[in-house]
Every structure is written in structure tokens, then in C-alpha cells.
Protein backbone atom coordinates (compact mmCIF):
# COMPACT_ATOMS: atom_id res chain seq x y z
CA UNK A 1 9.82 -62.10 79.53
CA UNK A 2 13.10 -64.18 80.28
CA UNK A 3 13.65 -68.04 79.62
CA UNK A 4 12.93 -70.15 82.36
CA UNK A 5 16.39 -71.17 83.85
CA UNK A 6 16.69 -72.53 87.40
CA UNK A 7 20.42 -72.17 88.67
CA UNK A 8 22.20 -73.93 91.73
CA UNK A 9 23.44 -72.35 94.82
CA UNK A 10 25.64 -73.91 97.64
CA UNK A 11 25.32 -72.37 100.34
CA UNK A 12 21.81 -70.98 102.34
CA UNK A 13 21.96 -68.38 104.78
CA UNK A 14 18.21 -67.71 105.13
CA UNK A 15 15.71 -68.18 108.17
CA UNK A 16 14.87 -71.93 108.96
CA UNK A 17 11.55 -73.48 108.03
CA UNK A 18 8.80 -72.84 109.56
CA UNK A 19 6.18 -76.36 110.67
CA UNK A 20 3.44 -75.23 108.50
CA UNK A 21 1.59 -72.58 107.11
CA UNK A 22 -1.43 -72.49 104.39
CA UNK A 23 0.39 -70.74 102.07
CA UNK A 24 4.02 -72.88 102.16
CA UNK A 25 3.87 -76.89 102.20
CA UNK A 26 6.69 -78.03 104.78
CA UNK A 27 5.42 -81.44 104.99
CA UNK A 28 5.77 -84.74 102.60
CA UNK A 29 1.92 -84.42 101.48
CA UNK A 30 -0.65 -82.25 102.18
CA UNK A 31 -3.34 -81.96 105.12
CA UNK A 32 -6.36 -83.35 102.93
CA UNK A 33 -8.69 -81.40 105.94
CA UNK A 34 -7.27 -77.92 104.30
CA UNK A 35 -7.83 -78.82 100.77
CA UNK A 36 -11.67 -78.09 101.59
CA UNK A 37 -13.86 -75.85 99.86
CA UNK A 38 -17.67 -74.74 100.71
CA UNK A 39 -17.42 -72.92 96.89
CA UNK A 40 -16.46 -75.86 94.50
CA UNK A 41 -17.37 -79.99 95.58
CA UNK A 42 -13.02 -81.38 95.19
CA UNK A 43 -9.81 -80.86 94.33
CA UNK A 44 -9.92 -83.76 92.49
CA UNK A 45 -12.36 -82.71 90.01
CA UNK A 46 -13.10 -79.15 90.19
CA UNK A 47 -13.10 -78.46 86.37
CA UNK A 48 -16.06 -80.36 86.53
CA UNK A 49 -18.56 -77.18 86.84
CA UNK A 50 -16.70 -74.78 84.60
CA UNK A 51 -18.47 -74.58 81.47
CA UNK A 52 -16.86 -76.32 77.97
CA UNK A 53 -17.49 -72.74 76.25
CA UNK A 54 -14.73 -71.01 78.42
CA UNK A 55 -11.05 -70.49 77.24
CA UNK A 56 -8.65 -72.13 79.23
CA UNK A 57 -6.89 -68.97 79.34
CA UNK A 58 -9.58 -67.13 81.25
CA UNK A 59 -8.96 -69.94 83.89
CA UNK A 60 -6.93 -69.12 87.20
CA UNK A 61 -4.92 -72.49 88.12
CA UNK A 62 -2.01 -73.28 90.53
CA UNK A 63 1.14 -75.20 88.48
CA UNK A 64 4.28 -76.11 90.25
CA UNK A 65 7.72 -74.98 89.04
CA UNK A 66 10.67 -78.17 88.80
CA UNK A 67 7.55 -80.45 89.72
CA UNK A 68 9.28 -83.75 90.85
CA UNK A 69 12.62 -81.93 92.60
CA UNK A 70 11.93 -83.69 95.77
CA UNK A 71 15.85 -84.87 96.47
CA UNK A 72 18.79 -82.94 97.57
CA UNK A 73 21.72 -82.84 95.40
CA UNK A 74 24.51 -84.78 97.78
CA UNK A 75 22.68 -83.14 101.46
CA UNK A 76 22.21 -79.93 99.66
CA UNK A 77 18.82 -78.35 99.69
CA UNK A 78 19.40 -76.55 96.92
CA UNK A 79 18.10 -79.13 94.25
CA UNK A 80 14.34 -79.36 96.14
CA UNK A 81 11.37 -77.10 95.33
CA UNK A 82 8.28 -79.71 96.08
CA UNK A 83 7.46 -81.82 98.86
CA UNK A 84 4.45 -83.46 97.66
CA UNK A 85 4.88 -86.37 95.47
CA UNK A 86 2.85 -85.97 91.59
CA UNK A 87 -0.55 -88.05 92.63
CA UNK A 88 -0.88 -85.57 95.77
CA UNK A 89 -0.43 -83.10 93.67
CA UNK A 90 -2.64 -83.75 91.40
CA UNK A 91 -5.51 -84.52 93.96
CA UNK A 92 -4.88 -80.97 95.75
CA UNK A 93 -6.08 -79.33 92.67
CA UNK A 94 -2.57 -78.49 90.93
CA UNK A 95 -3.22 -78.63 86.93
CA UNK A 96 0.54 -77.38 85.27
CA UNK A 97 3.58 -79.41 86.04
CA UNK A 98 7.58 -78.15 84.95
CA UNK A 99 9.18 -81.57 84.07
CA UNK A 100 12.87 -81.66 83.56
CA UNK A 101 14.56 -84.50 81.62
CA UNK A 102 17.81 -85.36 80.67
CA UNK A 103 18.57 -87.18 77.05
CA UNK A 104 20.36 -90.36 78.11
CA UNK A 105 21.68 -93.08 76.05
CA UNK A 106 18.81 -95.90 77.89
CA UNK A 107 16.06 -93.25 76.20
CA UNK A 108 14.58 -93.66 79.24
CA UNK A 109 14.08 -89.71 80.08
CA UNK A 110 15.11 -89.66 83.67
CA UNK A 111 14.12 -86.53 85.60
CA UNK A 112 17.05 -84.06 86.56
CA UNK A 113 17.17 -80.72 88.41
CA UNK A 114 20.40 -79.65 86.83
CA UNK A 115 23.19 -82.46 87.81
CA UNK A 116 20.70 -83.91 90.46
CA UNK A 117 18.58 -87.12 89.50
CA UNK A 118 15.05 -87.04 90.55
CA UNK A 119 14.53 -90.98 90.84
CA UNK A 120 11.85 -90.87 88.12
CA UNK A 121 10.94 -90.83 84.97
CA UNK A 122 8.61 -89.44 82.08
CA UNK A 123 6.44 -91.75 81.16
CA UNK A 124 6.72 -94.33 84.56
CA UNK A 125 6.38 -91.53 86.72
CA UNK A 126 4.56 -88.27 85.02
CA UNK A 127 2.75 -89.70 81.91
CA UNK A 128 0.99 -93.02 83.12
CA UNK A 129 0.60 -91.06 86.62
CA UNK A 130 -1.31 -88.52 84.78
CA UNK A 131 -3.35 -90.73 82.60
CA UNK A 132 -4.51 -92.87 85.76
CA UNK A 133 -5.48 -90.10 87.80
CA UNK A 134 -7.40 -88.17 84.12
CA UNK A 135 -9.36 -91.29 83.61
CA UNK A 136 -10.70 -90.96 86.87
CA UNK A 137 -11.41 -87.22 86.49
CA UNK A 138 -12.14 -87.14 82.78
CA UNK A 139 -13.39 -83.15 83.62
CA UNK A 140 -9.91 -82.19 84.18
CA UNK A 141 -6.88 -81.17 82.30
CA UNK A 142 -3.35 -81.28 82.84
CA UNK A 143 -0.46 -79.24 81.82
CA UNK A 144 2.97 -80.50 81.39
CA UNK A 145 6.15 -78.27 80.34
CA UNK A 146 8.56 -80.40 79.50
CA UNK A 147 12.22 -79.23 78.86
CA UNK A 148 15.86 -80.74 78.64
CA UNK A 149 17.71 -80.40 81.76
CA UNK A 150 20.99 -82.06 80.80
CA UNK A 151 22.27 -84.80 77.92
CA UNK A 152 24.36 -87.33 77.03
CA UNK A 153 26.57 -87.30 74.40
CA UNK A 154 25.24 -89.32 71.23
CA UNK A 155 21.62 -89.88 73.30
CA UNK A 156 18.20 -90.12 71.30
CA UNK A 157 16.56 -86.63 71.01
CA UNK A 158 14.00 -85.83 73.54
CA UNK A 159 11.66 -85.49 70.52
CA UNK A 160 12.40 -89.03 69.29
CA UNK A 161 11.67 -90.25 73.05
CA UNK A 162 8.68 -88.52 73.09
CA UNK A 163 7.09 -89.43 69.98
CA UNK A 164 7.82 -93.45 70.91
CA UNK A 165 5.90 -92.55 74.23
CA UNK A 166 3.25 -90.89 72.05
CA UNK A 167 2.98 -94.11 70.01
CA UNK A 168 2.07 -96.41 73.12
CA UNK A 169 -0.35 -94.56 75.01
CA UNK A 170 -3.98 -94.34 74.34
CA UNK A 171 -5.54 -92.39 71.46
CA UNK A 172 -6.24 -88.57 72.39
CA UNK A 173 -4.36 -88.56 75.42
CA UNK A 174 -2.31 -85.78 74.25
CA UNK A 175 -3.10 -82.12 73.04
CA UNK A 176 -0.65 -80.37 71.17
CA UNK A 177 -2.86 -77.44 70.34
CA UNK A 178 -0.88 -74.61 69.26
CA UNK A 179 -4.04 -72.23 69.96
CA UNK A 180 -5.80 -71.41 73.12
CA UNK A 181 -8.79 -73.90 73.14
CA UNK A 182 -11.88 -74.17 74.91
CA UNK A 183 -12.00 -76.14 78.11
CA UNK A 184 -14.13 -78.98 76.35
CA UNK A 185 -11.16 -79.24 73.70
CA UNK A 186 -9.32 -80.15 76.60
CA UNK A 187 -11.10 -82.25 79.05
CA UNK A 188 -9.34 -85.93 80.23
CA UNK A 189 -6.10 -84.70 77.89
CA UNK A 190 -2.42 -83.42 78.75
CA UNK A 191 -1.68 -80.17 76.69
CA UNK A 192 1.88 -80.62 75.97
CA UNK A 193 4.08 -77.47 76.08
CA UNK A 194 7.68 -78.34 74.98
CA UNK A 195 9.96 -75.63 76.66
CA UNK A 196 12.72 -73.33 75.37
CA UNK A 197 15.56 -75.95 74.14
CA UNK A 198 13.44 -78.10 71.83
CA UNK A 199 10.50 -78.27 69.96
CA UNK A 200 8.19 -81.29 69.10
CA UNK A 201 7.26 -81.19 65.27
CA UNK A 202 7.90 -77.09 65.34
CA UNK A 203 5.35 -76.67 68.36
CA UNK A 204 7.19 -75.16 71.49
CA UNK A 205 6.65 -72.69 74.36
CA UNK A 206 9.17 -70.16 72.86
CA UNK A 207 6.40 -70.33 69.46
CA UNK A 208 3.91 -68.98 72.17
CA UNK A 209 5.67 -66.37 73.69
CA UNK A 210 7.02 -64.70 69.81
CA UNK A 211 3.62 -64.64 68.62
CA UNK A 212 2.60 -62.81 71.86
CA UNK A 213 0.14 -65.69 72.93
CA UNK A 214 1.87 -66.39 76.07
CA UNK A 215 3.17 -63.45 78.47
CA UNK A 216 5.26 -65.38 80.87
CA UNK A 217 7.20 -63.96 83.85
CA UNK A 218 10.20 -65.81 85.05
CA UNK A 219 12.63 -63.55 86.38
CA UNK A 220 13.97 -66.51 88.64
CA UNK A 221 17.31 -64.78 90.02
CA UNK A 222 15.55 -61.41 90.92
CA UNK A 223 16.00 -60.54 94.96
CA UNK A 224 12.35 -61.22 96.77
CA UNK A 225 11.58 -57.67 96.95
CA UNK A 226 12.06 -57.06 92.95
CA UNK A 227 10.49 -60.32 92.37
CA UNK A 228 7.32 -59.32 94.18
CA UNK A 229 6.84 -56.41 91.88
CA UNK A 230 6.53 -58.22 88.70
CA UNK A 231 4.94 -60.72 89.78
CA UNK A 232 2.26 -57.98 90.88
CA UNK A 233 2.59 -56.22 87.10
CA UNK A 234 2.05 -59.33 85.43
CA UNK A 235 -1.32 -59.87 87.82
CA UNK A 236 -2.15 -56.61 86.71
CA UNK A 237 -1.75 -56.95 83.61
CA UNK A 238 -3.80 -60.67 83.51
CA UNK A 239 -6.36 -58.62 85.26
CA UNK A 240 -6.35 -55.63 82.86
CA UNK A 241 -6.47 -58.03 79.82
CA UNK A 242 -9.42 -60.16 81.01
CA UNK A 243 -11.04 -59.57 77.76
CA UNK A 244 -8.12 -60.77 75.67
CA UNK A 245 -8.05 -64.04 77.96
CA UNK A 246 -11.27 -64.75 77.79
CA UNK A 247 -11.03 -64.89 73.35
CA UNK A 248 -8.04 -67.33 73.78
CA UNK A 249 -5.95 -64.13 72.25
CA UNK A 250 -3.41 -63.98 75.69
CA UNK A 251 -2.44 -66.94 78.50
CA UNK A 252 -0.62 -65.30 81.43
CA UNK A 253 2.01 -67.16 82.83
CA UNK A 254 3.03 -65.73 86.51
CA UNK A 255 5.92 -67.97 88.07
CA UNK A 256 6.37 -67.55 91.99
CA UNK A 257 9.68 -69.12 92.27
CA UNK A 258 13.07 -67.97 92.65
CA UNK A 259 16.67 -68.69 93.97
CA UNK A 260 19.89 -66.25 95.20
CA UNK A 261 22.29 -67.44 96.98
CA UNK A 262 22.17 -66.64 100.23
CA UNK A 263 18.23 -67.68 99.49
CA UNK A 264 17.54 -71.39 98.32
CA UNK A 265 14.19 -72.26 96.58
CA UNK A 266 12.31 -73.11 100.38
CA UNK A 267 13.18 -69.84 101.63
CA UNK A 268 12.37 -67.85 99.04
CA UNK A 269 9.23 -69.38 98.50
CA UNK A 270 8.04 -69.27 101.87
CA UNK A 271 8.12 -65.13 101.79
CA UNK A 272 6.77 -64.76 98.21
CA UNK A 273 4.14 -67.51 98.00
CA UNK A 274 3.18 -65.29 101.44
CA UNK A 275 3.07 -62.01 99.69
CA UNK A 276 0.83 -63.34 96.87
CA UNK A 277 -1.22 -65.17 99.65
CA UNK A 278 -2.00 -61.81 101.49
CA UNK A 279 -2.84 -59.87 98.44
CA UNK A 280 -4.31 -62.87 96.83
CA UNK A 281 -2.40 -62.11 93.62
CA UNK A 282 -4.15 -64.94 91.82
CA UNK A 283 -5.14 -64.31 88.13
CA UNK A 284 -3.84 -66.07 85.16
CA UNK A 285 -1.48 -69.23 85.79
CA UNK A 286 0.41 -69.51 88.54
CA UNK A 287 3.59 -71.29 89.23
CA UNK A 288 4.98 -72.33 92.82
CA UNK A 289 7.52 -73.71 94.88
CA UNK A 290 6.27 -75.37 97.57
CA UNK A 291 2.15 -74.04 97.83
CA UNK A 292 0.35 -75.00 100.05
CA UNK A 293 -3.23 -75.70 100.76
CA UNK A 294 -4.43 -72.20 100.99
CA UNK A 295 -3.44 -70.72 98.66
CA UNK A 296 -4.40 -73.50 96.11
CA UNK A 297 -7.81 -73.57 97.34
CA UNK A 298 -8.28 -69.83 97.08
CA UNK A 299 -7.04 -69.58 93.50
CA UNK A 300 -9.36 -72.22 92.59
CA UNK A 301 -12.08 -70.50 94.24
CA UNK A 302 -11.17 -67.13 92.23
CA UNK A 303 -12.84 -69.33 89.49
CA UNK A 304 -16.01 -69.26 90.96
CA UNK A 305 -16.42 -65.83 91.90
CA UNK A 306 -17.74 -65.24 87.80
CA UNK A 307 -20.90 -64.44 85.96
CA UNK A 308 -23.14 -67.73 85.84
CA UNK A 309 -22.05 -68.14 81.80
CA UNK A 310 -18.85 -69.53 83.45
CA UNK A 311 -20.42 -72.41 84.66
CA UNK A 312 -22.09 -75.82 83.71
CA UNK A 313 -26.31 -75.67 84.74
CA UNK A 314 -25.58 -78.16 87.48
CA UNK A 315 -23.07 -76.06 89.40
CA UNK A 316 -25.87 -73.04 88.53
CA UNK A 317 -28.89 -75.33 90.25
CA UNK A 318 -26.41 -75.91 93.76
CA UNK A 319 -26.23 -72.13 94.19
């Protein structure tokens, strides 16, 4: 599968936004009245009824790909791929999160989208965002990808700026699990996954995907039509696989978003996140620009839709 890589464009050409739709968010947050769900209880919490003895990897969950890109890069569109801030993201159900940083001389860890600053910053704005909203949903776990956008000559590492963030937070916050746990292993914690360009004490993404543990698809430059078949194959293939998922042998990571250039991030998304809406292509992990409430609602419901050993005996006694 090909390193994740998400390239600039300067000019779009494509069809203009639509208002809304329940696959594509257009809006600054979502409409809490579509995040509803006769299946599960909330957003907020609906790990709550899977059972501890499942594999993570057996779990379908929505991420978002360059989480916090909510500013244009001087007017240009090009640098944006969300529209709902972290918390709301968080609350609608989302569990993964693609955090860019750049290595600056402060140490500070600033969030970037190639040369454009986000206005935040790792542990301000993702960590301690993260740990408020986990200690209020201690059944839920998070996801964070973190990788190094740009750098500064002579700056700290990432790794050093991590590990002093590490240091000051509270004891078991983190998982750096270079295995496939079970959900209990995970509960109230943020799995780390460094990305590509760096490690943290030898554990990194690019470990996963040479061993085989994680099948990722990221073919980010592919035109919409190409990109909906793999994203299809690697459905498939999550589907196929089940078995392997649910040992903690494979984690299938699908990503939804792309960029050409006559096609910036919002109008590409809009026409695939509608293609896997329609064929509800929803196994494994899946990673969007701009969802919206529909679709994140229905791949959380996929969850649900299981044999009863998948669940906690409360969520069995409500149905």
C-alpha cells in the first residue's frame, strides 16, 4: 500500500459545494439531530456495549484524514479537509485522528498541513482535548496518527517532544501497543501510531504495515473513479479476512480521501464519501474528508449488526 502523502494544488475547477448532505459535512459542526441512532444509545459513548473480549481490529470505526486542516492556506481551499472542530468530532462518534506537526525550535508541535499552520497544537489542542473528553467516556478509545509535516532546522525531534508530553500527562493515558489488543486493553487510552517519517522508541506505523499487520490503502492522488475501486478491494478484502481481524492477526486501514488538481480535497470527497455511502462500503477503518452524519452513524451501526458474543450483557438485555 503507498505512504500516506497529502500534496497541494492551486487551482480547483470542480462543481461548487453543495448545503448539506448526510454523507459530506459542509457546515462548521454537525446537526446533533442526525447523529441519532435507534441501534446503539450515543455517539459519545458507543464503545460502551461492545464487549472487552473483541479485537479492536474486528471493529468498523470512522477516522478523519489531516484532522485539524480547518484553514485555507492564504484564501486557498486547498489546505482544508474538516469542518468540524476535534471536540465535535469526537462527540459524533469519530475514534482515529491524522495529526500533522511540524518540529519547531519553541518544541511546541504546532499543527501544519504542508506550509499551512493549523492554529493549534499537540498537546493544547489534540492531547488534553482527548484526555477531557476520554475521562468522560472512559468506554472509548482514541486513535491518533501522528506524523511530521514540516521542520525547522536545528528543532527538537518530534520524539523528544513527545516523550516530554508523555512525562506530564496522567499515568496510562497512552497505549503504544505494538499488537492488536482487545478492546478492554484499550478502553479511556489513546493508541499512539507514529506515521511513516519517525518512530517513537522503534514503534511506528511503517513497523505495522512490513510485518503485514496493517493493510492500509492510501492511494491519495488516484482520479475518483480509480480511487473508488480500491477502496472497494480493500472492503473486500476486510470483509473476506473477517477471521484474521477478529484474532488481532490483520487491521484494515481504508482511507477515503484524495486530491488532483483540477479536484481539491471538498470536491473529491463529496463524490467518494457518496459512493461508499450508497454501497455502504464500511468494514475495517475508515478514513474521511469531510463525513458527515450518515455515514458515521451507519458505520457505527455496522457494529451492531453481530452475533450477541460481540456485545456486553447489558446491550444483550435492551434487545
Amino acid at each position: 500500500m503507498s505512504l500516506c502523502l497529502c500534496c497541494c494544488c492551486c487551482c480547483n475547477i470542480c462543481c461548487m459545494l453543495p448545503q448539506r448532505k448526510g454523507f459530506f459535512s459542509s457546515k462548521r459542526g454537525p446537526n446533533t439531530k442526525n447523529l441519532y441512532s435507534k441501534v446503539f444509545n450515543s455517539t459519545q459513548n458507543w464503545m460502551q456495549n461492545l464487549s472487552d473480549d473483541i479485537c479492536v481490529s474486528e471493529i468498523n470505526l470512522v477516522g478523519t484524514h489531516d484532522s485539524l486542516s480547518l484553514y485555507p492556506y492564504f484564501g486557498l481551499q486547498v489546505s482544508v479537509c474538516q469542518r468540524w472542530i476535534l471536540l465535535d468530532q469526537l462527540n459524533s462518534g469519530i475514534r482515529l485522528f491524522d495529526i500533522r506537526v511540524k518540529e519547531d525550535l519553541d518544541g511546541k508541535l504546532p499543527l501544519y498541513h504542508s506550509q499551512s499552520f493549523q492554529y493549534s497544537h499537540l498537546e493544547k489542542d489534540v492531547i488534553d482535548v482527548i484526555d477531557s473528553f476520554l475521562a468522560k467516556n472512559p468506554s472509548e478509545f482514541v486513535i491518533l496518527m501522528i506524523r511530521i509535516e514540516a521542520q525547522e532546522a536545528g528543532a527538537p525531534s518530534l520524539a523528544a517532544g513527545f516523550d516530554r508530553i508523555v512525562k506530564r500527562k496522567r499515568q496510562n493515558l497512552f497505549s503504544f501497543e505494538s499488537w492488536i489488543p482487545n478492546l478492554d486493553k484499550l478502553r479511556g487510552k489513546i493508541w499512539i501510531w507514529p506515521g511513516n517519517n519517525w518512530d517513537y522508541k522503534g514503534y511506528s506505523m511503517k513497523q505495522k504495515i512490513r510485518t503485514g499487520q496493517l493493510i492500509r490503502q492510501d492511494f491519495y492522488d488516484y482520479s475518483v473513479e480509480d480511487k473508488k475501486k480500491v477502496i472497494k478491494q480493500i472492503n473486500n478484502l476486510a470483509y473476506q479476512n473477517k477471521s484474521l481481524r477478529q484474532s488481532g492477526q490483520e487491521i484494515y486501514l481504508n482511507q477515503m480521501n484524495g486530491v488532483k488538481w483540477y479536484c481539491w480535497p471538498s470536491s473529491y470527497a463529496e463524490k467518494i464519501n457518496q459512493y461508499v455511502y450508497e454501497n455502504q462500503l464500511y468494514e475495517g477503518f475508515l478514513v474521511f474528508d469531510f463525513p458527515g452524519e450518515k455515514i458515521i452513524i451507519e458505520v457505527i451501526e455496522s457494529n451492531f449488526y453481530q452475533p450477541k458474543e460481540y456485545f456486553t450483557k447489558d446491550y444483550e438485555s435492551l434487545n
